[in-house]
Structure formats: structure tokens, C-alpha cells
PDB file of N, CA and C in Angstrom:
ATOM      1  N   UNK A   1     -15.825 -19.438  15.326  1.00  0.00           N
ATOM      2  CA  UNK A   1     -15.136 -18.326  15.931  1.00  0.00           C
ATOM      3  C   UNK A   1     -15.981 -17.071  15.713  1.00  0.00           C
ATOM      4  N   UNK A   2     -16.192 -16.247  16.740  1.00  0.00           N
ATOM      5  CA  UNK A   2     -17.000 -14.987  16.289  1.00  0.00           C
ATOM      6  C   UNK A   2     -16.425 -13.966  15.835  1.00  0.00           C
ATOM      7  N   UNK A   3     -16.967 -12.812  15.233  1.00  0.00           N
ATOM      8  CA  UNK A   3     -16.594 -12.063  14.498  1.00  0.00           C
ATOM      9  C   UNK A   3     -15.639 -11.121  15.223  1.00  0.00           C
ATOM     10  N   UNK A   4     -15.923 -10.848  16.269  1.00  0.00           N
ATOM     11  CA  UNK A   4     -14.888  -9.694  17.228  1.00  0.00           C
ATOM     12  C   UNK A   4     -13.806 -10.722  17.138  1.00  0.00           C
ATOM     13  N   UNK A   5     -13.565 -12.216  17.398  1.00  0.00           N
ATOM     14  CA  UNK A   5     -12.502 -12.345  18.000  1.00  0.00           C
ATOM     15  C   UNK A   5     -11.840 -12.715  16.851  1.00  0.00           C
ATOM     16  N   UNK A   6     -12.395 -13.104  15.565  1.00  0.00           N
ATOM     17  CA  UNK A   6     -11.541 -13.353  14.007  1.00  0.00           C
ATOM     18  C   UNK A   6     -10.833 -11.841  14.054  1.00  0.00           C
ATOM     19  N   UNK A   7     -11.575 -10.682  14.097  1.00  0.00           N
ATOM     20  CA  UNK A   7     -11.041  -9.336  13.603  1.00  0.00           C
ATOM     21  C   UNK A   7      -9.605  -9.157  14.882  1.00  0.00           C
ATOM     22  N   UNK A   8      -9.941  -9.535  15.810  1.00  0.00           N
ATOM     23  CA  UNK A   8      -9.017  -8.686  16.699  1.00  0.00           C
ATOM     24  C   UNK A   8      -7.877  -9.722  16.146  1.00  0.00           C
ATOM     25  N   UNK A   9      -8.224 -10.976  15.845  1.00  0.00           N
ATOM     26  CA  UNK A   9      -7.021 -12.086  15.557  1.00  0.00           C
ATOM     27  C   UNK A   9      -5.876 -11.584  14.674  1.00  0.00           C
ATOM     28  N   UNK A  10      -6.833 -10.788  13.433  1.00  0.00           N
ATOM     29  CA  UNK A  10      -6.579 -10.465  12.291  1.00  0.00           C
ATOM     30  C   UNK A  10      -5.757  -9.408  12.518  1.00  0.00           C
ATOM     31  N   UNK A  11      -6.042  -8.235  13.501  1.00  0.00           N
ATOM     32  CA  UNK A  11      -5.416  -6.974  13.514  1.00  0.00           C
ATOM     33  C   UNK A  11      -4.399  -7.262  14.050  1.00  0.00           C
ATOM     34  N   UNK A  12      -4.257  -8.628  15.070  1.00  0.00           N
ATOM     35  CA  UNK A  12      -2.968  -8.840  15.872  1.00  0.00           C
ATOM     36  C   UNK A  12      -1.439  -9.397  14.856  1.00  0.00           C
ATOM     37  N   UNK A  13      -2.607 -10.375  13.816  1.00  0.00           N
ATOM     38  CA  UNK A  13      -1.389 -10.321  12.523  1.00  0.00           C
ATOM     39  C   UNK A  13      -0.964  -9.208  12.029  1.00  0.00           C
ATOM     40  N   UNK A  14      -1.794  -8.511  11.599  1.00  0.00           N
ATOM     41  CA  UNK A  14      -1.496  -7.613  10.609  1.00  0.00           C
ATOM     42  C   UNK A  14      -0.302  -6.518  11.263  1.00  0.00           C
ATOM     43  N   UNK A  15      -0.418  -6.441  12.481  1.00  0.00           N
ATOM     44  CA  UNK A  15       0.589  -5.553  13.777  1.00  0.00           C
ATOM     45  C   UNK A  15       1.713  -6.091  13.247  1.00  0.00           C
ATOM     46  N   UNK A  16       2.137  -7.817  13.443  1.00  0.00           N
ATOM     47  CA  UNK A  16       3.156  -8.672  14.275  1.00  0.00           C
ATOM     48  C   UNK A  16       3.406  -8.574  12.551  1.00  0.00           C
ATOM     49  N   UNK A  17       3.270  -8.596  11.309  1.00  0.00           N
ATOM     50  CA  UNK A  17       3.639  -8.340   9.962  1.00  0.00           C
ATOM     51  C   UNK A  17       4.311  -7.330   9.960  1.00  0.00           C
ATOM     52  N   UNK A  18       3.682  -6.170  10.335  1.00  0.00           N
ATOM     53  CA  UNK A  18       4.333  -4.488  10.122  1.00  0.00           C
ATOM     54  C   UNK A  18       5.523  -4.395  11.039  1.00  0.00           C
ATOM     55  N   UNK A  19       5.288  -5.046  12.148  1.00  0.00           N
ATOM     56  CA  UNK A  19       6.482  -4.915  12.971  1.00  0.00           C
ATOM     57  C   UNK A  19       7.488  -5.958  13.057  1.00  0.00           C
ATOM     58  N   UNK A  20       7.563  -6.794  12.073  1.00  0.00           N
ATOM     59  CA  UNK A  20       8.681  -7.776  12.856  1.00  0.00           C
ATOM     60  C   UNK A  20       9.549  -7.754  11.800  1.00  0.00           C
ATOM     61  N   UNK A  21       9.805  -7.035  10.239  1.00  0.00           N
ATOM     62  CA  UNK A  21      10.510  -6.139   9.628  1.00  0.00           C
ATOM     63  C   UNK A  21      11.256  -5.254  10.396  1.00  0.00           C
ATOM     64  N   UNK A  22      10.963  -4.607  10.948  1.00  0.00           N
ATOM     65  CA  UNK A  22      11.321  -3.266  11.504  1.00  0.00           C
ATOM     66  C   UNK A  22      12.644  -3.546  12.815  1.00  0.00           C
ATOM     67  N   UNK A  23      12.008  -4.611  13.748  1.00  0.00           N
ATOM     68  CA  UNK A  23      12.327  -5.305  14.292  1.00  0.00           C
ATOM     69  C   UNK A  23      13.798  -6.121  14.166  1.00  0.00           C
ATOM     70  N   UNK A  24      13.431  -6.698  13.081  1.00  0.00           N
ATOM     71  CA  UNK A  24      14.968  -8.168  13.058  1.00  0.00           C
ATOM     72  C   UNK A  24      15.799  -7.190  12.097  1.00  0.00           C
ATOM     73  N   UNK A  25      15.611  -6.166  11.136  1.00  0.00           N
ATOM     74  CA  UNK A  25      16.457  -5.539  10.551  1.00  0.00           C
ATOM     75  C   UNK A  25      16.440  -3.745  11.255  1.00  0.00           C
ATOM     76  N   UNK A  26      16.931  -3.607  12.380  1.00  0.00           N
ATOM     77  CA  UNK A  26      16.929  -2.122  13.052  1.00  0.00           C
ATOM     78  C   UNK A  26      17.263  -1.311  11.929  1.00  0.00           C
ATOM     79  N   UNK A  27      18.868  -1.226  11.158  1.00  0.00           N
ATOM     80  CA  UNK A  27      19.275  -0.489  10.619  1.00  0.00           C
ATOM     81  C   UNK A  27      19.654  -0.246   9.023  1.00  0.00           C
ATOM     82  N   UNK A  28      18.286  -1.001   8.695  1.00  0.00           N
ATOM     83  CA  UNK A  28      18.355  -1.370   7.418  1.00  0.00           C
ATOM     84  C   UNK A  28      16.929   0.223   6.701  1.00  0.00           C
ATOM     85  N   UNK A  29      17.257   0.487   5.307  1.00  0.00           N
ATOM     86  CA  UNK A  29      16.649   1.476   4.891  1.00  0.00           C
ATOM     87  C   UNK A  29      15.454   0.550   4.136  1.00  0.00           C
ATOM     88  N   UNK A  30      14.622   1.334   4.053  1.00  0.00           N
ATOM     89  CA  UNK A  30      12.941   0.340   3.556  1.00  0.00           C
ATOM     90  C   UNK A  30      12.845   0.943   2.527  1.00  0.00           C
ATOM     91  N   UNK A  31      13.539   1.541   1.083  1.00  0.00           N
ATOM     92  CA  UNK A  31      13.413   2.478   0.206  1.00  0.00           C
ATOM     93  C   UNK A  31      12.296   1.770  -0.335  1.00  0.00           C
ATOM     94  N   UNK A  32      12.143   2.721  -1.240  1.00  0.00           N
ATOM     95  CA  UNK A  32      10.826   2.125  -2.515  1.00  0.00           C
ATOM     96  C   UNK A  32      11.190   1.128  -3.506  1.00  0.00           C
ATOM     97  N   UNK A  33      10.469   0.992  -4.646  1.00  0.00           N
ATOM     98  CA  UNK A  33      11.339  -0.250  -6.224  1.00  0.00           C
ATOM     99  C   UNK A  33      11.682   1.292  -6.929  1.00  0.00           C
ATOM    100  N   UNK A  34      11.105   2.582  -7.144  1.00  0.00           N
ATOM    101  CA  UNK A  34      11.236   3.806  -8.153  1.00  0.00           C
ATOM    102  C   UNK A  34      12.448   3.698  -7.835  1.00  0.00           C
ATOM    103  N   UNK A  35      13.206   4.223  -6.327  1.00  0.00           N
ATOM    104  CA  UNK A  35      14.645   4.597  -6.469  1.00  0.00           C
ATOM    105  C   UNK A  35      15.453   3.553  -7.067  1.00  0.00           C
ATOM    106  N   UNK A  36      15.683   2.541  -6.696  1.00  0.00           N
ATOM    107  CA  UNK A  36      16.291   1.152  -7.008  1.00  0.00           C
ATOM    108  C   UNK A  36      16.418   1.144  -8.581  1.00  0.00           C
ATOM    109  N   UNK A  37      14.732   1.034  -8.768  1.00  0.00           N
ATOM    110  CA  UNK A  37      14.387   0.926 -10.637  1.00  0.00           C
ATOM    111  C   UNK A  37      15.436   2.597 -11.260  1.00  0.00           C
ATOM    112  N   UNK A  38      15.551   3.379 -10.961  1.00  0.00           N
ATOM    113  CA  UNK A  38      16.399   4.565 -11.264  1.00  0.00           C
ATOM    114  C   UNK A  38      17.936   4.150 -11.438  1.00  0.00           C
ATOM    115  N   UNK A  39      18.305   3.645 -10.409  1.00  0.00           N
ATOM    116  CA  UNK A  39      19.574   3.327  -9.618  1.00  0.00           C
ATOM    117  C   UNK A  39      20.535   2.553 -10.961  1.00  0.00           C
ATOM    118  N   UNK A  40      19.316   1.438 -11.035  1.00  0.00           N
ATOM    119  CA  UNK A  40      20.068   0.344 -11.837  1.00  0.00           C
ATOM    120  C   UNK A  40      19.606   0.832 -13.973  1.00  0.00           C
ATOM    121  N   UNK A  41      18.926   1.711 -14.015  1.00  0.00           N
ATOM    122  CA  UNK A  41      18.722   2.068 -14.805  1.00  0.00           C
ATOM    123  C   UNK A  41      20.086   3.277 -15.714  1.00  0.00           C
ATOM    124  N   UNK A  42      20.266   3.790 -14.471  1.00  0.00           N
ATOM    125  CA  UNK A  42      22.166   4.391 -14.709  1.00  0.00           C
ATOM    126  C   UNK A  42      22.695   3.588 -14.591  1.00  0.00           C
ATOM    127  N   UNK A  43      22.743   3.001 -14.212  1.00  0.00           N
ATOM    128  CA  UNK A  43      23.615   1.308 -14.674  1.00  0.00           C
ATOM    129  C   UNK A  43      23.874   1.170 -15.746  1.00  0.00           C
ATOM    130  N   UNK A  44      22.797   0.626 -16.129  1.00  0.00           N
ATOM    131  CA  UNK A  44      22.534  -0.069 -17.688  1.00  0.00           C
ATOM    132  C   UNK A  44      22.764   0.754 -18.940  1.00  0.00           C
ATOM    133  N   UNK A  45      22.099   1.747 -18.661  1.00  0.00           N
ATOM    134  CA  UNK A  45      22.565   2.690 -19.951  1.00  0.00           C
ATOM    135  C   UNK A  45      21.918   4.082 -19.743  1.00  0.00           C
ATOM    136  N   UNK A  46      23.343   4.783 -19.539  1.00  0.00           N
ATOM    137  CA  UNK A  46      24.230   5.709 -18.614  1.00  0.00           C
ATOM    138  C   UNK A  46      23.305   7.156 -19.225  1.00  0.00           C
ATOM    139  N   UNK A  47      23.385   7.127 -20.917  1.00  0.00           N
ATOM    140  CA  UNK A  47      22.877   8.326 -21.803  1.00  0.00           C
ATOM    141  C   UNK A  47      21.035   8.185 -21.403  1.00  0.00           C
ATOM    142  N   UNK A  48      20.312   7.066 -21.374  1.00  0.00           N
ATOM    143  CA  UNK A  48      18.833   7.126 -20.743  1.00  0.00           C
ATOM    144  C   UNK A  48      18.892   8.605 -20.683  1.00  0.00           C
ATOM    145  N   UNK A  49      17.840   9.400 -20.920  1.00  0.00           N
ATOM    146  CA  UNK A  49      16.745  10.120 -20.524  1.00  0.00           C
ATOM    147  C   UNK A  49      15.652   9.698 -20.370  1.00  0.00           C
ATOM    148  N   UNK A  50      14.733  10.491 -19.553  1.00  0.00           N
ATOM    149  CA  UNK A  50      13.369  10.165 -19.177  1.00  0.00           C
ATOM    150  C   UNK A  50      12.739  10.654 -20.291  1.00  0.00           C
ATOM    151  N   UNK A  51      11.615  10.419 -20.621  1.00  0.00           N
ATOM    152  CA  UNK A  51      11.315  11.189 -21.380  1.00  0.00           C
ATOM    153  C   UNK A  51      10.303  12.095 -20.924  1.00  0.00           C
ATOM    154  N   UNK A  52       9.572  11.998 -20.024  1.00  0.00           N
ATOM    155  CA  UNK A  52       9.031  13.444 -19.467  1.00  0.00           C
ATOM    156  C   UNK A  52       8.836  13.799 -18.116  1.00  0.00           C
ATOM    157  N   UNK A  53       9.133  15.197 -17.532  1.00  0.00           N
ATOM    158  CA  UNK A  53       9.439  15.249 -16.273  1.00  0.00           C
ATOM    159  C   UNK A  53       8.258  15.544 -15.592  1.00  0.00           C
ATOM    160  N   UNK A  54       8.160  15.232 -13.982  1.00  0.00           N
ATOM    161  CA  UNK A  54       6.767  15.168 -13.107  1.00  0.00           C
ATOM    162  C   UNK A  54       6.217  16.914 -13.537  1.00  0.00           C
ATOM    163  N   UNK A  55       4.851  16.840 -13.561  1.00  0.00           N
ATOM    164  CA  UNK A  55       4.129  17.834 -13.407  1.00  0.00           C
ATOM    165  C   UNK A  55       4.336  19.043 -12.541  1.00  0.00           C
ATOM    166  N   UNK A  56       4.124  18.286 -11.132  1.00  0.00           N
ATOM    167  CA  UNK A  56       4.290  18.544  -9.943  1.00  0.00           C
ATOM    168  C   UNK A  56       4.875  18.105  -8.945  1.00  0.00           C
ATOM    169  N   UNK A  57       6.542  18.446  -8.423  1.00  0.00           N
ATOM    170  CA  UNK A  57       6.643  17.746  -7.212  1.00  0.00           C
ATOM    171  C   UNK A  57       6.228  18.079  -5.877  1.00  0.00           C
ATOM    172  N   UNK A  58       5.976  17.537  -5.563  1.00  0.00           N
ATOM    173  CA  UNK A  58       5.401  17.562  -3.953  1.00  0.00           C
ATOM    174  C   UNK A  58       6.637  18.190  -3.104  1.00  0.00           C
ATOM    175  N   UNK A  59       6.141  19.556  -2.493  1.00  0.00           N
ATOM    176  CA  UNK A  59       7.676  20.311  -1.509  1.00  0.00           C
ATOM    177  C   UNK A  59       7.982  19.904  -0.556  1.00  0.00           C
ATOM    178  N   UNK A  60       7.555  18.623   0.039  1.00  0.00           N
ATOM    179  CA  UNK A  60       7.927  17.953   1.025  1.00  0.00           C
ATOM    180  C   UNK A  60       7.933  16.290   0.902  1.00  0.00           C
ATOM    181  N   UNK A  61       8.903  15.453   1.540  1.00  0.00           N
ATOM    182  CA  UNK A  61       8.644  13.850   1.722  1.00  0.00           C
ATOM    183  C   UNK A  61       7.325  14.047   2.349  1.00  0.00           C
ATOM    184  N   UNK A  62       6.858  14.333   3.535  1.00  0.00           N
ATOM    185  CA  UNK A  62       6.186  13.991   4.135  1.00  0.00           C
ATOM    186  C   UNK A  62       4.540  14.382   3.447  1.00  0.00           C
ATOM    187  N   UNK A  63       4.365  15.809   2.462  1.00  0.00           N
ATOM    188  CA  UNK A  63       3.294  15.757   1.594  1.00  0.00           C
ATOM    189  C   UNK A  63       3.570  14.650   0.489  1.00  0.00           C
ATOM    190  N   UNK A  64       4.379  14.080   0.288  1.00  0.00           N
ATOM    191  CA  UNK A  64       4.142  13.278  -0.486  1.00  0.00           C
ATOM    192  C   UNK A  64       3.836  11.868  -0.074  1.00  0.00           C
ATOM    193  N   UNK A  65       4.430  11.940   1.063  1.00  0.00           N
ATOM    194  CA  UNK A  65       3.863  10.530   1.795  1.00  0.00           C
ATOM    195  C   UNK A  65       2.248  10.717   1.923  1.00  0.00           C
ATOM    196  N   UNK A  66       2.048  11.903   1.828  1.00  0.00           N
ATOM    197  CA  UNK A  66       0.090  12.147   2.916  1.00  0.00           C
ATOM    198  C   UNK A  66      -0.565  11.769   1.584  1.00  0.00           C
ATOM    199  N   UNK A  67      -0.023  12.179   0.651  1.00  0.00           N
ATOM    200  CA  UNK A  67      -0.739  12.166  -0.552  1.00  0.00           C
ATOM    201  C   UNK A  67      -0.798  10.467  -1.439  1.00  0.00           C
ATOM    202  N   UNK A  68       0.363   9.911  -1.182  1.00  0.00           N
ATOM    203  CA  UNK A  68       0.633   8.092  -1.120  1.00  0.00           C
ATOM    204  C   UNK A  68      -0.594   7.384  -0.125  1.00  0.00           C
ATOM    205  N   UNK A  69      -0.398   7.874   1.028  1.00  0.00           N
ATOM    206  CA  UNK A  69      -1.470   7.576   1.772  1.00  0.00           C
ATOM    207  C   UNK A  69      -2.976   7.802   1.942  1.00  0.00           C
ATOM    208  N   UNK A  70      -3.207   8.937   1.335  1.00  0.00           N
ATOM    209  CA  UNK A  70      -4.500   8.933   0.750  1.00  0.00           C
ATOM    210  C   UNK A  70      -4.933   8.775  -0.388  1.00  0.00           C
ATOM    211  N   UNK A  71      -4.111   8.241  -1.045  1.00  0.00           N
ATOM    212  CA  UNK A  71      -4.315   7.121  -2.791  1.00  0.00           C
ATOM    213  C   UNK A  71      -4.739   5.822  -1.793  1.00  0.00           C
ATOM    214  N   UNK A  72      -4.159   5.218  -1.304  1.00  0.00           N
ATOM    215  CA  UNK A  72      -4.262   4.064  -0.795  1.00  0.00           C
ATOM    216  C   UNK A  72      -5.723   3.991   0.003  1.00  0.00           C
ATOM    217  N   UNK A  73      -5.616   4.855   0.822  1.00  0.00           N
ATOM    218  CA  UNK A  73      -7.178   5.048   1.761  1.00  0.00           C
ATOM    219  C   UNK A  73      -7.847   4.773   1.263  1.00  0.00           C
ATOM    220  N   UNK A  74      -7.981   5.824  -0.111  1.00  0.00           N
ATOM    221  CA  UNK A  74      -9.639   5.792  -1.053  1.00  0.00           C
ATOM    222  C   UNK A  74      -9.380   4.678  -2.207  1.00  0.00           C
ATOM    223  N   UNK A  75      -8.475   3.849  -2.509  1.00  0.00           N
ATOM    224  CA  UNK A  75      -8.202   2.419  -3.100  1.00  0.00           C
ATOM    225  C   UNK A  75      -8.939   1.619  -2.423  1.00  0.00           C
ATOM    226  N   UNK A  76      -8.561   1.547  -0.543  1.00  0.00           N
ATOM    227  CA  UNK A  76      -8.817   0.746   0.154  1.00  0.00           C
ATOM    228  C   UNK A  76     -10.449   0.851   0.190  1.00  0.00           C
ATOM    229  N   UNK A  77     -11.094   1.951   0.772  1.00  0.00           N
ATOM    230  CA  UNK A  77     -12.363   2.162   0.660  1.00  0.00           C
ATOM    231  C   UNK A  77     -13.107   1.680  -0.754  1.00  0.00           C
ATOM    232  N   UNK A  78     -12.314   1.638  -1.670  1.00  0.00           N
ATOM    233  CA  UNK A  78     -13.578   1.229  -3.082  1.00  0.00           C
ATOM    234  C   UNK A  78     -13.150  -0.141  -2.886  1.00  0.00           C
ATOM    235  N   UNK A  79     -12.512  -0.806  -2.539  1.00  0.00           N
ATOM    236  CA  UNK A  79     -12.358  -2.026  -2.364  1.00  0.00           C
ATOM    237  C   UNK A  79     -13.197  -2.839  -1.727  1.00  0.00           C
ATOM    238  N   UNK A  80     -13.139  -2.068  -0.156  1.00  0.00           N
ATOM    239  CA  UNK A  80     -14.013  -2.395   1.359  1.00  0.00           C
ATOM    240  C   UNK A  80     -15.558  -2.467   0.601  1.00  0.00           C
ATOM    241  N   UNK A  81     -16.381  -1.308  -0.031  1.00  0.00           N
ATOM    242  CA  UNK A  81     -17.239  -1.500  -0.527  1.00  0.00           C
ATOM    243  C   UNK A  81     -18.056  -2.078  -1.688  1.00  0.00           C
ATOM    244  N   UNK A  82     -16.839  -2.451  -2.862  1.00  0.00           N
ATOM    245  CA  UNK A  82     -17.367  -3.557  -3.817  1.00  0.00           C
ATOM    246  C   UNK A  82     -17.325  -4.856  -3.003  1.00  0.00           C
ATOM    247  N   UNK A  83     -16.493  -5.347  -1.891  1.00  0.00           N
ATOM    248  CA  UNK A  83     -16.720  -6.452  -1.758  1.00  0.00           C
ATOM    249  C   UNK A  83     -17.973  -6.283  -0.481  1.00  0.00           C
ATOM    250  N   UNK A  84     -18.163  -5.780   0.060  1.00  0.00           N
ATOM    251  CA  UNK A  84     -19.662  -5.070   1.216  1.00  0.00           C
ATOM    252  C   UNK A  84     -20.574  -5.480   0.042  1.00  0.00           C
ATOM    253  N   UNK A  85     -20.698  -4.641  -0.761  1.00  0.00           N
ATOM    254  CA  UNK A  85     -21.806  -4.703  -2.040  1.00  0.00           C
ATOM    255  C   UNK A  85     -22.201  -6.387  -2.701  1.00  0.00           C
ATOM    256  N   UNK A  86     -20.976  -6.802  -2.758  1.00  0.00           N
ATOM    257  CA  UNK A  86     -20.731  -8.302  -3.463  1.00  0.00           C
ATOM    258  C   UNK A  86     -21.583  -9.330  -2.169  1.00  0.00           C
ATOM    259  N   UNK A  87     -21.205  -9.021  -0.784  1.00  0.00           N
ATOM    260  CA  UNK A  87     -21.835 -10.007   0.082  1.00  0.00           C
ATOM    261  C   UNK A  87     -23.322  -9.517   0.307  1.00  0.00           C
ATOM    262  N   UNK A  88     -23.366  -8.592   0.561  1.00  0.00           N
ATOM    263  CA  UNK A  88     -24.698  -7.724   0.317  1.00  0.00           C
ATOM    264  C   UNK A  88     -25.989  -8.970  -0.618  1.00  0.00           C
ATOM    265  N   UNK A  89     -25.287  -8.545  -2.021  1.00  0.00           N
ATOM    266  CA  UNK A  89     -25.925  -9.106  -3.031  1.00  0.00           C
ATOM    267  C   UNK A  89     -26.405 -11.059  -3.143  1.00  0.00           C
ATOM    268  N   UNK A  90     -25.125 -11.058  -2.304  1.00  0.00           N
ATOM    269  CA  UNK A  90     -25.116 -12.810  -1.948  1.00  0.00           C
ATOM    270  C   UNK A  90     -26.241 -12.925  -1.326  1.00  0.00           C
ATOM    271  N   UNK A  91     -25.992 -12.167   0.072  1.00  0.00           N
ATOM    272  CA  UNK A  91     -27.695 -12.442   0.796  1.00  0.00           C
ATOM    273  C   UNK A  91     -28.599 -12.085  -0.015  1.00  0.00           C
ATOM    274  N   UNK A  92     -29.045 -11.619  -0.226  1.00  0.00           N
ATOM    275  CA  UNK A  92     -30.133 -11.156  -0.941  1.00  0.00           C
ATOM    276  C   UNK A  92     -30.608 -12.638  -1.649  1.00  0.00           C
ATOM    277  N   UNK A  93     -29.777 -12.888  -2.488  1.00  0.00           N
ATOM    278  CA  UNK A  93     -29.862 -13.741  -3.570  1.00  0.00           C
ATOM    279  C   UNK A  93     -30.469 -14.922  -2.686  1.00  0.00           C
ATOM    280  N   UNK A  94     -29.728 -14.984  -2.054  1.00  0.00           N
ATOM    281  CA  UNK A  94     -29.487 -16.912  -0.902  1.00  0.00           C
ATOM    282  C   UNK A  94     -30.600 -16.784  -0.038  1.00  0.00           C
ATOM    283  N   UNK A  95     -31.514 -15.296   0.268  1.00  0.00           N
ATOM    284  CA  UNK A  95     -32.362 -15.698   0.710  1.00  0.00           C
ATOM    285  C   UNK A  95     -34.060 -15.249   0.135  1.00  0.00           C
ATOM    286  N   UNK A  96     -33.800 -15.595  -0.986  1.00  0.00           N
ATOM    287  CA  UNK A  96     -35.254 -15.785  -2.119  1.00  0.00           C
ATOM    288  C   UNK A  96     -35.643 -16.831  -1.476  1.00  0.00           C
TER     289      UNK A  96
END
């Protein structure tokens, strides 16, 4: 199989993943595990304190989403390039 048509294969999963959540449950909320992990944590035992509060909150959901999303980007990017680097090194090696 060639490489354009593995990738486009790939992006067509990766679509039909993101969307078919969204899809079979319309009116369902996608929260995070933090709220939940909070939730059930007043549950359990009611007196809990945290013991230390955020630095900085972010004055908006949506800066805090940009800022989630560009943790992930530059995760994704050191990722993309240790394993670039790793095949890189393969050739090299495989063709002494």
C-alpha cells in the first residue's frame, strides 16, 4: 500500500473515531476525569481540603482550552520527532 493512501486511510479513521462519539450520543456532556475526580471526592470525605490552590487561573474556558491544546501540540511534536530521529537512525544503521 503506498504511503499517500495508508495516511489518507489513517486520517479517515482518525475522523470516523472523533466523530462517531459525538454522533450516537447527541446530548450527552464529554466532561473531563478532574471534574468527576472532584465530584466523587465530596462524596467520600466531605471536610477534604486541597491542599494548595492553582497559581493561575486561566479567565476564560476557551484560554484554557488554547493553552490544553498547545501542551498537546508541542507533546505531539517531540514525539513526531524522536520517533523521525529513531527511523532516521535505523537507516543509517541498515545501510552500512
Amino acid at each position: 500500500m503506498h504511503s499517500n493512501k495508508k495516511n489518507l486511510l489513517l486520517f479517515i479513521l482518525a475522523v470516523v473515531i472523533i466523530i462517531t462519539p459525538l454522533v450516537i450520543h447527541k446530548s450527552a456532556e464529554f466532561g473531563g476525569a478532574d471534574g468527576q475526580a472532584g465530584d466523587v471526592i465530596s462524596e467520600i470525605a466531605p471536610e477534604y481540603e486541597p491542599w494548595f490552590e492553582s497559581l493561575w487561573e486561566p479567565p476564560s474556558g476557551e484560554i484554557e482550552s488554547l493553552l490544553f491544546s498547545l501542551q498537546v501540540a508541542i507533546g505531539a511534536g517531540i514525539i513526531g520527532y524522536i520517533f523521525g530521529a529513531m527511523k532516521e537512525k535505523r537507516k543509517v544503521v541498515n545501510n552500512r
